[in-house]
ModelCIF file with pLDDT and N, C-alpha, C, O atoms, coordinates in Angstrom:
data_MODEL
#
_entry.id   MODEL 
#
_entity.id                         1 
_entity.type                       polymer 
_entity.pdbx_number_of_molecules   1 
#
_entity_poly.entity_id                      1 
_entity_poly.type                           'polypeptide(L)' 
_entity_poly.nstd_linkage                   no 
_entity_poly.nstd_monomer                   no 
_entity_poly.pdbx_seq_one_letter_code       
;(UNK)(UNK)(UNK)(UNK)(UNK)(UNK)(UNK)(UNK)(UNK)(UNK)(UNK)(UNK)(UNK)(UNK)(UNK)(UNK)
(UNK)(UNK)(UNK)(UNK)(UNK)(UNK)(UNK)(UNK)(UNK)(UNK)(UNK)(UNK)(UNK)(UNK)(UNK)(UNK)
(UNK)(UNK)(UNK)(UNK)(UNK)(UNK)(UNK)(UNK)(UNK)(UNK)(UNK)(UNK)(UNK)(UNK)(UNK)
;
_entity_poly.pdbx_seq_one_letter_code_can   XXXXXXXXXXXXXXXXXXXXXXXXXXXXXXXXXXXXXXXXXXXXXXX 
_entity_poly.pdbx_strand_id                 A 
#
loop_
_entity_poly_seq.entity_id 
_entity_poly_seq.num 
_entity_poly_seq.mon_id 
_entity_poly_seq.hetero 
1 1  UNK n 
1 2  UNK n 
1 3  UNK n 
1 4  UNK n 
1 5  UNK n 
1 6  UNK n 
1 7  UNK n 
1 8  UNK n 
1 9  UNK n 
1 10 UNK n 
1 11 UNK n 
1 12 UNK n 
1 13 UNK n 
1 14 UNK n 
1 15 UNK n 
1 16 UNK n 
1 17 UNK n 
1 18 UNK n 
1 19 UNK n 
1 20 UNK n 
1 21 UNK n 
1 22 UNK n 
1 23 UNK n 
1 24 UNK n 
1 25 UNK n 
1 26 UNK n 
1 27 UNK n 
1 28 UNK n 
1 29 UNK n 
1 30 UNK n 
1 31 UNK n 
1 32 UNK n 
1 33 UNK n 
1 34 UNK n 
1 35 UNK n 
1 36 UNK n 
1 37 UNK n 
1 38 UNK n 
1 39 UNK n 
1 40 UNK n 
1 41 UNK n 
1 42 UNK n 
1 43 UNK n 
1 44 UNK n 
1 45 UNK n 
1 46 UNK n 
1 47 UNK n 
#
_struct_asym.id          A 
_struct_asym.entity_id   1 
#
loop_
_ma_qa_metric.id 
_ma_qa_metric.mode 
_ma_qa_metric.name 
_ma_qa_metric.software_group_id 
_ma_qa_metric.type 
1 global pLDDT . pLDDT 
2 local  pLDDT . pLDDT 
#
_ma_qa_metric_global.metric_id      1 
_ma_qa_metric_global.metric_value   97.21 
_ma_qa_metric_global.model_id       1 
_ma_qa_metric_global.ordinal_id     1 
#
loop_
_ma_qa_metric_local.label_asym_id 
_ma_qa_metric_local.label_comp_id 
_ma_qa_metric_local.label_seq_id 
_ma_qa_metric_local.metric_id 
_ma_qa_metric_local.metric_value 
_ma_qa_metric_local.model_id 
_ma_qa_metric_local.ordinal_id 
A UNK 1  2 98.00 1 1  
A UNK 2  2 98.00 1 2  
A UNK 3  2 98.00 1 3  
A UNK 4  2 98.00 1 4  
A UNK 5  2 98.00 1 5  
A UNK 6  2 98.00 1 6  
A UNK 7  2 98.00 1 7  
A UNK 8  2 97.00 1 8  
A UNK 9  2 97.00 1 9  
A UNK 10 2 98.00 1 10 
A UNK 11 2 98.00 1 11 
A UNK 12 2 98.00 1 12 
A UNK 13 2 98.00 1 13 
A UNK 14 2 97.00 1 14 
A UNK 15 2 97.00 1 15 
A UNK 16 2 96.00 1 16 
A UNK 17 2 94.00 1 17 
A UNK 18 2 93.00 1 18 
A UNK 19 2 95.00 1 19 
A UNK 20 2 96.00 1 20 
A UNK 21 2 97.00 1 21 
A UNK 22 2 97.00 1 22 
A UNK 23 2 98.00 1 23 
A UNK 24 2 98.00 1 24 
A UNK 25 2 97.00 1 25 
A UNK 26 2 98.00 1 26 
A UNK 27 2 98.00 1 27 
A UNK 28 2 98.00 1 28 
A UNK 29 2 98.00 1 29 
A UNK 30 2 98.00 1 30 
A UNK 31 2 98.00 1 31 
A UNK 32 2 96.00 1 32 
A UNK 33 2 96.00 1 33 
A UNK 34 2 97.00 1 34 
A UNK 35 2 97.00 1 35 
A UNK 36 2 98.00 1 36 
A UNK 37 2 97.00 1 37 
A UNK 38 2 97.00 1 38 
A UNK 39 2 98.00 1 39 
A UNK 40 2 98.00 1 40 
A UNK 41 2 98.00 1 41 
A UNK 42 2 97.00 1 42 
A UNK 43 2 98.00 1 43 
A UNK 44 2 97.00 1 44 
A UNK 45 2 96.00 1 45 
A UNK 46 2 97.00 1 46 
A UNK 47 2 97.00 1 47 
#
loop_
_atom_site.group_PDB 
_atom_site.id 
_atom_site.type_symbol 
_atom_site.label_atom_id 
_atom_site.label_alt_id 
_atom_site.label_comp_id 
_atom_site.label_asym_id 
_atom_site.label_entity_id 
_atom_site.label_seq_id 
_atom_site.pdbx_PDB_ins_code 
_atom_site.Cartn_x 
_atom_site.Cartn_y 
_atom_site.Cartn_z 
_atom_site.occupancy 
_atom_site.B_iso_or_equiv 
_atom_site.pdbx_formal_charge 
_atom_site.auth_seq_id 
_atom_site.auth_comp_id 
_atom_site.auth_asym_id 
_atom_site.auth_atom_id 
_atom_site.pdbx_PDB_model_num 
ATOM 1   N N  . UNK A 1 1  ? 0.167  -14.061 -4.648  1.00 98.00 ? 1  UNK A N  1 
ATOM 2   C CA . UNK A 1 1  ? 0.490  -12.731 -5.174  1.00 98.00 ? 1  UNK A CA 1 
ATOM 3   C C  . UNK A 1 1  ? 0.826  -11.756 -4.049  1.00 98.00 ? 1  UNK A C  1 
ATOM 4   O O  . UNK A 1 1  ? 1.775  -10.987 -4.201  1.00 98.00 ? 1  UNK A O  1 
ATOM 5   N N  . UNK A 1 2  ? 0.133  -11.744 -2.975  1.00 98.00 ? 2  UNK A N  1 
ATOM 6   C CA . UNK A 1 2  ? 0.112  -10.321 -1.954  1.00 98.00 ? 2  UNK A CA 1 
ATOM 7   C C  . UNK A 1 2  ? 1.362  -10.810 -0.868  1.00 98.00 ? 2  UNK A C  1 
ATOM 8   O O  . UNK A 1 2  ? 2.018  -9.994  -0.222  1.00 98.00 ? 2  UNK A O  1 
ATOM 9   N N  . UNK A 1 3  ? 1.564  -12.328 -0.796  1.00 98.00 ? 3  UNK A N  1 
ATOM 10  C CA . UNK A 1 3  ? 2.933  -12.394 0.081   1.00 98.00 ? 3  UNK A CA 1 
ATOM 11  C C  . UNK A 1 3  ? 3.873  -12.339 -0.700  1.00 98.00 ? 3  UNK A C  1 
ATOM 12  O O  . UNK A 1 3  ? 4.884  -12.153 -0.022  1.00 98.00 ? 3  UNK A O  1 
ATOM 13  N N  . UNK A 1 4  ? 4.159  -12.406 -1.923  1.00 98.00 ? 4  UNK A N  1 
ATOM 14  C CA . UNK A 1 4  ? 5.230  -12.615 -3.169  1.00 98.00 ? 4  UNK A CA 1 
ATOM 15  C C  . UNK A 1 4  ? 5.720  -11.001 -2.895  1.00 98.00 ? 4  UNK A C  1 
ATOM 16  O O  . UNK A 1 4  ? 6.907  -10.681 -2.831  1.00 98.00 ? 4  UNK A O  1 
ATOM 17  N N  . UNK A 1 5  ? 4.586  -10.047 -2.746  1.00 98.00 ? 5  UNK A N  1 
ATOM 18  C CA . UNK A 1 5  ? 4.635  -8.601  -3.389  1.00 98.00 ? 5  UNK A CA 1 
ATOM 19  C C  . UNK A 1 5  ? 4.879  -7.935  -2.371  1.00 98.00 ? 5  UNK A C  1 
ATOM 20  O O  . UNK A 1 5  ? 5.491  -6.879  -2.527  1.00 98.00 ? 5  UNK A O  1 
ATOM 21  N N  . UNK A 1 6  ? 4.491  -8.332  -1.074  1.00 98.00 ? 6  UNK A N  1 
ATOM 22  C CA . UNK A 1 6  ? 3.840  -7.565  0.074   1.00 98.00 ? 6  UNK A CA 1 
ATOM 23  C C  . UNK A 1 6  ? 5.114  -7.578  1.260   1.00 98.00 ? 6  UNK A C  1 
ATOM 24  O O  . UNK A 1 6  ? 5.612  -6.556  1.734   1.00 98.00 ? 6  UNK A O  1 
ATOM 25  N N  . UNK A 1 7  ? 5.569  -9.218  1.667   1.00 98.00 ? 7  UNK A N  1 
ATOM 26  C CA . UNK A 1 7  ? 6.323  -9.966  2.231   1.00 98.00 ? 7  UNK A CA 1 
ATOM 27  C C  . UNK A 1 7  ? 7.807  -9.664  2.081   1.00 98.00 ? 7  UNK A C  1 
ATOM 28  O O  . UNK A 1 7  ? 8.214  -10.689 1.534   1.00 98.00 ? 7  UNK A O  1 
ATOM 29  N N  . UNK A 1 8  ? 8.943  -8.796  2.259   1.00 97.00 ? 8  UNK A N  1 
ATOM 30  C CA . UNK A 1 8  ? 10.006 -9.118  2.007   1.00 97.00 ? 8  UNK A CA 1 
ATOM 31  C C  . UNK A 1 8  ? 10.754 -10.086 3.052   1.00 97.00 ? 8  UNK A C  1 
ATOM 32  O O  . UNK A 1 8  ? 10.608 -10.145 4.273   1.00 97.00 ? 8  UNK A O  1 
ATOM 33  N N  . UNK A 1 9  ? 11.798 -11.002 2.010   1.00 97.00 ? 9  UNK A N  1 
ATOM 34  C CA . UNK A 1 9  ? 12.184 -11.961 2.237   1.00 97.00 ? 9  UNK A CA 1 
ATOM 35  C C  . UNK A 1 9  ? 11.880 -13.357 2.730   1.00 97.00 ? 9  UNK A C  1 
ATOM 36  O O  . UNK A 1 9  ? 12.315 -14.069 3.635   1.00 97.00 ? 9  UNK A O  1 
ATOM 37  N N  . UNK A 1 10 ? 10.525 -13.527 1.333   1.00 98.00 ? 10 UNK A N  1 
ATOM 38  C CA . UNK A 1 10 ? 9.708  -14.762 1.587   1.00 98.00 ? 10 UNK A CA 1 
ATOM 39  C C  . UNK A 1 10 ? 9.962  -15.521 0.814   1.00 98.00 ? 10 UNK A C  1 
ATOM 40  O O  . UNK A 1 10 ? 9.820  -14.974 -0.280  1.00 98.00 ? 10 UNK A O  1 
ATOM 41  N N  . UNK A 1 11 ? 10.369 -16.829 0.663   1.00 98.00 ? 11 UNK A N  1 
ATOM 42  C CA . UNK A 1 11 ? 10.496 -17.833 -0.405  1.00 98.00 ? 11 UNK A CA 1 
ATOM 43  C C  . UNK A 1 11 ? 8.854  -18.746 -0.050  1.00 98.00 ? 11 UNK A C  1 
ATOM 44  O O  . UNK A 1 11 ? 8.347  -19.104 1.013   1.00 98.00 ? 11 UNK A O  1 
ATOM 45  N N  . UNK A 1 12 ? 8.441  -18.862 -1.366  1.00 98.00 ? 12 UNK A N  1 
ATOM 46  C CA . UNK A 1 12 ? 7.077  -19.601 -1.600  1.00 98.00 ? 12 UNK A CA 1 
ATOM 47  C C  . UNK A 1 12 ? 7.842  -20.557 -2.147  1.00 98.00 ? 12 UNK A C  1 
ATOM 48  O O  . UNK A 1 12 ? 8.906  -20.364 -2.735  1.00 98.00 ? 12 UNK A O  1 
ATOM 49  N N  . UNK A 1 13 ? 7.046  -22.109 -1.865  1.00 98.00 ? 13 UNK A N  1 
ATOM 50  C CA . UNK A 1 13 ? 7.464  -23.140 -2.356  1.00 98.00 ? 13 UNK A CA 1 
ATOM 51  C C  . UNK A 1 13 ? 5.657  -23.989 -3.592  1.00 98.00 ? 13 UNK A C  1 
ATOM 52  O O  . UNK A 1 13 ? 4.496  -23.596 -3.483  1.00 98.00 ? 13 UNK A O  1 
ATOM 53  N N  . UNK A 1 14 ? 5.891  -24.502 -4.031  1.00 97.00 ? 14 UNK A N  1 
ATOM 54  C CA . UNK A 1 14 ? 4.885  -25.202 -5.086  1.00 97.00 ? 14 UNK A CA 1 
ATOM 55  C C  . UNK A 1 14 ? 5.014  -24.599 -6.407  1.00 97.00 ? 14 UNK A C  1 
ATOM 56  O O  . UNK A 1 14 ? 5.813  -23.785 -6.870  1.00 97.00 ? 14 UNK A O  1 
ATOM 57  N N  . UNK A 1 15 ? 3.871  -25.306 -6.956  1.00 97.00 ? 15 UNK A N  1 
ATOM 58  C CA . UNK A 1 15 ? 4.041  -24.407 -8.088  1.00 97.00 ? 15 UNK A CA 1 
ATOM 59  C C  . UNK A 1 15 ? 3.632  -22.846 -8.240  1.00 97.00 ? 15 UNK A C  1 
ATOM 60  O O  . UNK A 1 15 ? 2.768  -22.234 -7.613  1.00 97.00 ? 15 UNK A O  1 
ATOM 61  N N  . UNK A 1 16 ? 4.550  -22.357 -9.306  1.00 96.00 ? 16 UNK A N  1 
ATOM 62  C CA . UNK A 1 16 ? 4.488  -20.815 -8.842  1.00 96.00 ? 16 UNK A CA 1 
ATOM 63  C C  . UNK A 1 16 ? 2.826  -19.810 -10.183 1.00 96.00 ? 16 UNK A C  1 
ATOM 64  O O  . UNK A 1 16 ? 2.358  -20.338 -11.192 1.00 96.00 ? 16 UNK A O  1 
ATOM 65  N N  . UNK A 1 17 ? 2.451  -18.528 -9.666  1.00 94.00 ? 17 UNK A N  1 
ATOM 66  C CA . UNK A 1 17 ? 1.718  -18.498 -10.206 1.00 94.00 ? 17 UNK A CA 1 
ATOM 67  C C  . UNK A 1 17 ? 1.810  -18.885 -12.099 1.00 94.00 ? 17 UNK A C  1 
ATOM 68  O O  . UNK A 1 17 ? 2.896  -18.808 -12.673 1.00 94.00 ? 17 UNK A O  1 
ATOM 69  N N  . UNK A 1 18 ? 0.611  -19.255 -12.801 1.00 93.00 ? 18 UNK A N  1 
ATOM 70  C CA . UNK A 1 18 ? 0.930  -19.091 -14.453 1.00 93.00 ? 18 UNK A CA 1 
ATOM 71  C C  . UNK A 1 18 ? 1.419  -20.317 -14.788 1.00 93.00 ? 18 UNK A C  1 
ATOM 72  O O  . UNK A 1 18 ? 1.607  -20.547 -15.983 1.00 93.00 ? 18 UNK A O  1 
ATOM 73  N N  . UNK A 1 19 ? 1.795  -21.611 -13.525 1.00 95.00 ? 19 UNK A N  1 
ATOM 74  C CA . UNK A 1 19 ? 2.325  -22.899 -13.785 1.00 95.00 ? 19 UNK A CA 1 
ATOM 75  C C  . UNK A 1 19 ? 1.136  -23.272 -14.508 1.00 95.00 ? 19 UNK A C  1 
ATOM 76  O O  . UNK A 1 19 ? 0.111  -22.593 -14.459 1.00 95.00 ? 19 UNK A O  1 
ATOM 77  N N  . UNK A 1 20 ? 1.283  -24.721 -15.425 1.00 96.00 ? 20 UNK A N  1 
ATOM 78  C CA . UNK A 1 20 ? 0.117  -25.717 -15.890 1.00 96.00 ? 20 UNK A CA 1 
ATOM 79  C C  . UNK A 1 20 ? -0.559 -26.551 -14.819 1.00 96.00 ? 20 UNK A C  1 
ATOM 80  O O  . UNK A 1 20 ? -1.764 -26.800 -14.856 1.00 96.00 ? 20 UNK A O  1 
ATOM 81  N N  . UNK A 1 21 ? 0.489  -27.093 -13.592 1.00 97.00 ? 21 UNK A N  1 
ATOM 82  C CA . UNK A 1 21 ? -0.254 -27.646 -12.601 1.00 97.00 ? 21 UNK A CA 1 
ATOM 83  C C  . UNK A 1 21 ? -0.753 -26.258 -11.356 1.00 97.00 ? 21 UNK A C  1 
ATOM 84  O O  . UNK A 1 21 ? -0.349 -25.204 -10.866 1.00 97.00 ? 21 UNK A O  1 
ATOM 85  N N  . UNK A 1 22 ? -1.833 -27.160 -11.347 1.00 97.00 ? 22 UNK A N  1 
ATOM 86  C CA . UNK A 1 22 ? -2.679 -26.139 -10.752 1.00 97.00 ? 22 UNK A CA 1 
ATOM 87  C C  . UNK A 1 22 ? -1.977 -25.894 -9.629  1.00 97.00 ? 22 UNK A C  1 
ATOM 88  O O  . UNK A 1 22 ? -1.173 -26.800 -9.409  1.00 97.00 ? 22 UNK A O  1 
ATOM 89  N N  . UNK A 1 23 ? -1.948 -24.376 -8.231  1.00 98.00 ? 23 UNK A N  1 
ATOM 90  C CA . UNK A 1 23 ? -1.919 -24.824 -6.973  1.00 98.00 ? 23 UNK A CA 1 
ATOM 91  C C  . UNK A 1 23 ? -2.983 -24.467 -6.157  1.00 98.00 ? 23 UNK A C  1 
ATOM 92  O O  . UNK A 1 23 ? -3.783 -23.543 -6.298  1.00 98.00 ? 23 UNK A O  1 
ATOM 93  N N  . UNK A 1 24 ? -2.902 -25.286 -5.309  1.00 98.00 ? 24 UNK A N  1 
ATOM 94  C CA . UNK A 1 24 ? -4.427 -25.428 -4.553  1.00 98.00 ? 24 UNK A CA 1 
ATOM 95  C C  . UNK A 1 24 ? -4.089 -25.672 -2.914  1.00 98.00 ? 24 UNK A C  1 
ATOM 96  O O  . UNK A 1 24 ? -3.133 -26.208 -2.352  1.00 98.00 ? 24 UNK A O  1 
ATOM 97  N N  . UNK A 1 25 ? -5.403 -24.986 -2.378  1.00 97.00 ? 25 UNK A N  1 
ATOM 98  C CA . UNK A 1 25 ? -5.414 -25.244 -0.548  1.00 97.00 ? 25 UNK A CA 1 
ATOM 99  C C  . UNK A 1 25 ? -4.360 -24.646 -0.091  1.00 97.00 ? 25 UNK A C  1 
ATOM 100 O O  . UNK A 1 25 ? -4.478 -23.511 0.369   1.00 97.00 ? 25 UNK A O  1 
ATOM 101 N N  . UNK A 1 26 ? -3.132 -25.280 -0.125  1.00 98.00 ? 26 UNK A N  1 
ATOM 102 C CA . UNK A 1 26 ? -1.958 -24.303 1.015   1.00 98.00 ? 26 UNK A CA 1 
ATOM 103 C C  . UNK A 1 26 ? -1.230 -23.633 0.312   1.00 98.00 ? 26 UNK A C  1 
ATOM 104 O O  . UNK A 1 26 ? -1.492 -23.473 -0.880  1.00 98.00 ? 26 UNK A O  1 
ATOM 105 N N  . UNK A 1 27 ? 0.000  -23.014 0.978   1.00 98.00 ? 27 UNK A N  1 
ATOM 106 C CA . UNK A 1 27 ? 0.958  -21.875 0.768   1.00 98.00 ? 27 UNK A CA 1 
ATOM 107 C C  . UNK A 1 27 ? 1.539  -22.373 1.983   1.00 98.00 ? 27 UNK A C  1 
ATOM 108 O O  . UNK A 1 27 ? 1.227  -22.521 3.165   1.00 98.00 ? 27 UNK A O  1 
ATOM 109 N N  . UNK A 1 28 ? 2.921  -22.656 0.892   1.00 98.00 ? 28 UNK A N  1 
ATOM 110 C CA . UNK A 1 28 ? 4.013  -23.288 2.097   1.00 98.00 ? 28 UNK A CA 1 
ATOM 111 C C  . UNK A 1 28 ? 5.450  -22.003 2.130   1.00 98.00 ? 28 UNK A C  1 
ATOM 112 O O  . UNK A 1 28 ? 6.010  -21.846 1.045   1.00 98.00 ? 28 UNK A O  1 
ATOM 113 N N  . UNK A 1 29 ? 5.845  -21.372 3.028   1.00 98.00 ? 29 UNK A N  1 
ATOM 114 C CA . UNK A 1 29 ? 6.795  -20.470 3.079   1.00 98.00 ? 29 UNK A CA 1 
ATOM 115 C C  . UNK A 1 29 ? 7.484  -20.542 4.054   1.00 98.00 ? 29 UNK A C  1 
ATOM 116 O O  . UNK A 1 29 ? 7.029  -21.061 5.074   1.00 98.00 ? 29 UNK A O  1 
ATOM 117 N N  . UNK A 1 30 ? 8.862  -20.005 4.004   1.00 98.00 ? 30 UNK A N  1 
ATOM 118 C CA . UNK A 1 30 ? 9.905  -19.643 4.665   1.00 98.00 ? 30 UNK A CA 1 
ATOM 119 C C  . UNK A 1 30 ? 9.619  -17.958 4.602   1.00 98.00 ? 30 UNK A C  1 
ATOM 120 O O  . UNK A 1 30 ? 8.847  -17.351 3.859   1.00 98.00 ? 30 UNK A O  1 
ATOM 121 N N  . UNK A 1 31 ? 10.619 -17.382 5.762   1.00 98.00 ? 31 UNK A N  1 
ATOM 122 C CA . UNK A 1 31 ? 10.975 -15.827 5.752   1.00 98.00 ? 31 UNK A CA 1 
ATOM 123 C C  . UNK A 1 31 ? 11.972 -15.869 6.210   1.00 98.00 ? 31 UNK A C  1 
ATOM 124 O O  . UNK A 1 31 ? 12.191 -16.676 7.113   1.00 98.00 ? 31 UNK A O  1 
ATOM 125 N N  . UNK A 1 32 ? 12.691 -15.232 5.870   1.00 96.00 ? 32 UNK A N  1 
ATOM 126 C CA . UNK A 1 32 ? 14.317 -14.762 6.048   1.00 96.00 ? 32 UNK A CA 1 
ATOM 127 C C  . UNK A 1 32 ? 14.654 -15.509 6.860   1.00 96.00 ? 32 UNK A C  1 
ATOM 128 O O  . UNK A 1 32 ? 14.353 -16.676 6.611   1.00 96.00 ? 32 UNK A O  1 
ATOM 129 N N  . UNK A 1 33 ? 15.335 -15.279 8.050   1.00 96.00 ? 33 UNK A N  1 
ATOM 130 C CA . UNK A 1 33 ? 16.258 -16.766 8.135   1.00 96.00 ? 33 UNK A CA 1 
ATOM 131 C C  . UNK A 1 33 ? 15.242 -17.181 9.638   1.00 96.00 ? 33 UNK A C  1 
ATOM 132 O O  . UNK A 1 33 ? 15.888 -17.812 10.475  1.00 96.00 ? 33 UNK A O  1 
ATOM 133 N N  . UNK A 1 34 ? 14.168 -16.965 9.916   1.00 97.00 ? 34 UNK A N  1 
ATOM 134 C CA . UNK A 1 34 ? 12.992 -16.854 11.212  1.00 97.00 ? 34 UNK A CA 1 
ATOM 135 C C  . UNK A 1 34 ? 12.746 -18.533 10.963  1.00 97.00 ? 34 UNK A C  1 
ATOM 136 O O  . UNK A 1 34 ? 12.169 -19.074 10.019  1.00 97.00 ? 34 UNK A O  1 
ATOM 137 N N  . UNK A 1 35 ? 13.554 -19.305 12.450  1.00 97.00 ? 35 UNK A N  1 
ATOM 138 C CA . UNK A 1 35 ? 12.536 -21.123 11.595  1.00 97.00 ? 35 UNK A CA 1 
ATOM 139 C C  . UNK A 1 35 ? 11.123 -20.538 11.806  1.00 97.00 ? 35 UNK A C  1 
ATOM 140 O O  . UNK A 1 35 ? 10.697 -19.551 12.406  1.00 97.00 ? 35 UNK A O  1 
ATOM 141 N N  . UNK A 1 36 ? 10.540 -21.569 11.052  1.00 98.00 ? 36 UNK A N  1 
ATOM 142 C CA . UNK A 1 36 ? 9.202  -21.564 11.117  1.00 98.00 ? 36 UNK A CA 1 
ATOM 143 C C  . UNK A 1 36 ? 8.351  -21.846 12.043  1.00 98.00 ? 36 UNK A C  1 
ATOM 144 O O  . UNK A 1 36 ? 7.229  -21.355 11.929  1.00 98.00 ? 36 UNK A O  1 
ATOM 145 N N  . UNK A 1 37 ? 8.616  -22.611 13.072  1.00 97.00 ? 37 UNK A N  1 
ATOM 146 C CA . UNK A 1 37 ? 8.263  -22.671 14.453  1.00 97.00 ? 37 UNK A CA 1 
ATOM 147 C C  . UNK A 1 37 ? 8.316  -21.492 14.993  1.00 97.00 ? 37 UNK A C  1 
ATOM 148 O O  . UNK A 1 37 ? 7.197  -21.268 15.455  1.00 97.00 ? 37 UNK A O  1 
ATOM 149 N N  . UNK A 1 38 ? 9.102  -20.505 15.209  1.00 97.00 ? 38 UNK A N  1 
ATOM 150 C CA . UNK A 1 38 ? 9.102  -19.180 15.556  1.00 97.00 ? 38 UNK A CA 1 
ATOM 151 C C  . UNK A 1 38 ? 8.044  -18.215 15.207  1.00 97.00 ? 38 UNK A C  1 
ATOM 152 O O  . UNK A 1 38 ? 7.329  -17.385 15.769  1.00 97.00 ? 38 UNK A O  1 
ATOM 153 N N  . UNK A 1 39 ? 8.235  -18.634 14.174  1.00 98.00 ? 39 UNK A N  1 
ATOM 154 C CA . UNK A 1 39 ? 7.461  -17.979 12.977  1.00 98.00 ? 39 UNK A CA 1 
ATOM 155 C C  . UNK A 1 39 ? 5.786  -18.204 13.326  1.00 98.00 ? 39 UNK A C  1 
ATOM 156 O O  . UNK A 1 39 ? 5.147  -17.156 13.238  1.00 98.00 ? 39 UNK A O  1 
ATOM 157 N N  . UNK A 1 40 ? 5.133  -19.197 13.638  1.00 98.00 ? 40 UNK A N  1 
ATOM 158 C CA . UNK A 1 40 ? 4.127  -19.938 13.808  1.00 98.00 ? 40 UNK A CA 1 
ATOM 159 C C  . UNK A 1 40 ? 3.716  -18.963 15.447  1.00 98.00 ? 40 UNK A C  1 
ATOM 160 O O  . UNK A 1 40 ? 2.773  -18.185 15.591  1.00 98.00 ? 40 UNK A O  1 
ATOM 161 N N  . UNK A 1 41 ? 4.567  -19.272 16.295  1.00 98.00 ? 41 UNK A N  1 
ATOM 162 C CA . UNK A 1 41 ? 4.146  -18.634 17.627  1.00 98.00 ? 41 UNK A CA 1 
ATOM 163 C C  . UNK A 1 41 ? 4.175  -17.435 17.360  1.00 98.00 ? 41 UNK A C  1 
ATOM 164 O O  . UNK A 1 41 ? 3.157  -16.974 17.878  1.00 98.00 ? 41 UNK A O  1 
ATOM 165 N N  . UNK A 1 42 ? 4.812  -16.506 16.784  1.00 97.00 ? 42 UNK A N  1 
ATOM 166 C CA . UNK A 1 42 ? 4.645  -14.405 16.608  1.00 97.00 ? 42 UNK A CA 1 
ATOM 167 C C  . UNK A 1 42 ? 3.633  -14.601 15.981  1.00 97.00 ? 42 UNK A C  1 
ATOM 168 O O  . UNK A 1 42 ? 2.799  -13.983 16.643  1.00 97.00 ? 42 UNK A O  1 
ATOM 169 N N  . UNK A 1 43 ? 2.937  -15.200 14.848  1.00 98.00 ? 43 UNK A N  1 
ATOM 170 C CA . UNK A 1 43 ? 1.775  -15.032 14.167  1.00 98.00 ? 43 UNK A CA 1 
ATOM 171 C C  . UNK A 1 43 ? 0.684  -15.436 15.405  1.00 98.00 ? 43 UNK A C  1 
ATOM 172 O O  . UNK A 1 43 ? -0.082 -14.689 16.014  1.00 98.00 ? 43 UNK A O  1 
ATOM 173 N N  . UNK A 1 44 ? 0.856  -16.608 15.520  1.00 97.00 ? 44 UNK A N  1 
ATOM 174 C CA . UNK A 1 44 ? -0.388 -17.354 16.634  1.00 97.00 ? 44 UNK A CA 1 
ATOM 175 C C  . UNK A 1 44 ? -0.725 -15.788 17.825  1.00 97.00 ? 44 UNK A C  1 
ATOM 176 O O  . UNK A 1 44 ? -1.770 -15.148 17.943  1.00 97.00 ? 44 UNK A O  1 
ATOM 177 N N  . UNK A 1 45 ? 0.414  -15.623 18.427  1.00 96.00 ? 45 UNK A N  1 
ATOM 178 C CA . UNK A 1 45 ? -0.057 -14.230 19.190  1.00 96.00 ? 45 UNK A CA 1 
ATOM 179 C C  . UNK A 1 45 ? -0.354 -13.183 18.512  1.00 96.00 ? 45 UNK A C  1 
ATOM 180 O O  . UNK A 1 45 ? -0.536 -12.284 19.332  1.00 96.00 ? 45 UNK A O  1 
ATOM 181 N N  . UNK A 1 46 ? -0.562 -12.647 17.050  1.00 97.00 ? 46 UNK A N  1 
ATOM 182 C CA . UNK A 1 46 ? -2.000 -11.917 16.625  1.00 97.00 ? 46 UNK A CA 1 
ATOM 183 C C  . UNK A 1 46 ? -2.705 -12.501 16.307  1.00 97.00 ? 46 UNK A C  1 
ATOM 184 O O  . UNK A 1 46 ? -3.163 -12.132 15.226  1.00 97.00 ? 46 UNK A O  1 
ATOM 185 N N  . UNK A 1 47 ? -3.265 -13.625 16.825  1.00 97.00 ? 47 UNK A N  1 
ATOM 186 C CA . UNK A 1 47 ? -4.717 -14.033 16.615  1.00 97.00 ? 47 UNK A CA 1 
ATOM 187 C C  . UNK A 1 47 ? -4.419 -15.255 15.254  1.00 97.00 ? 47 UNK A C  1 
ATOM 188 O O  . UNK A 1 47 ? -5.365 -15.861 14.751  1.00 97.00 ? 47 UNK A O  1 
#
């Protein structure tokens, strides 16, 4: 809910909230066009 709402230009992947299969443990995402490796090191340096 709070990266769906919060996040612009995030695609969430699984099932989405209100599905029948449950989702559980992770949250898999993209952001705008940032690979995710990139993405991984700017986060990792706040902690």
């Amino acid at each position: 809910e709070r990266l769906a709402a919060e996040v612009p230009g995030i695609r969430l992947f699984g099932p989405p909230p209100g599905d029948p299969t449950p989702h559980v443990g992770v949250v898999s995402f993209t952001l705008e066009d940032i690979h995710p490796h990139d993405l991984a090191t700017i986060v990792d340096h706040e902690g």
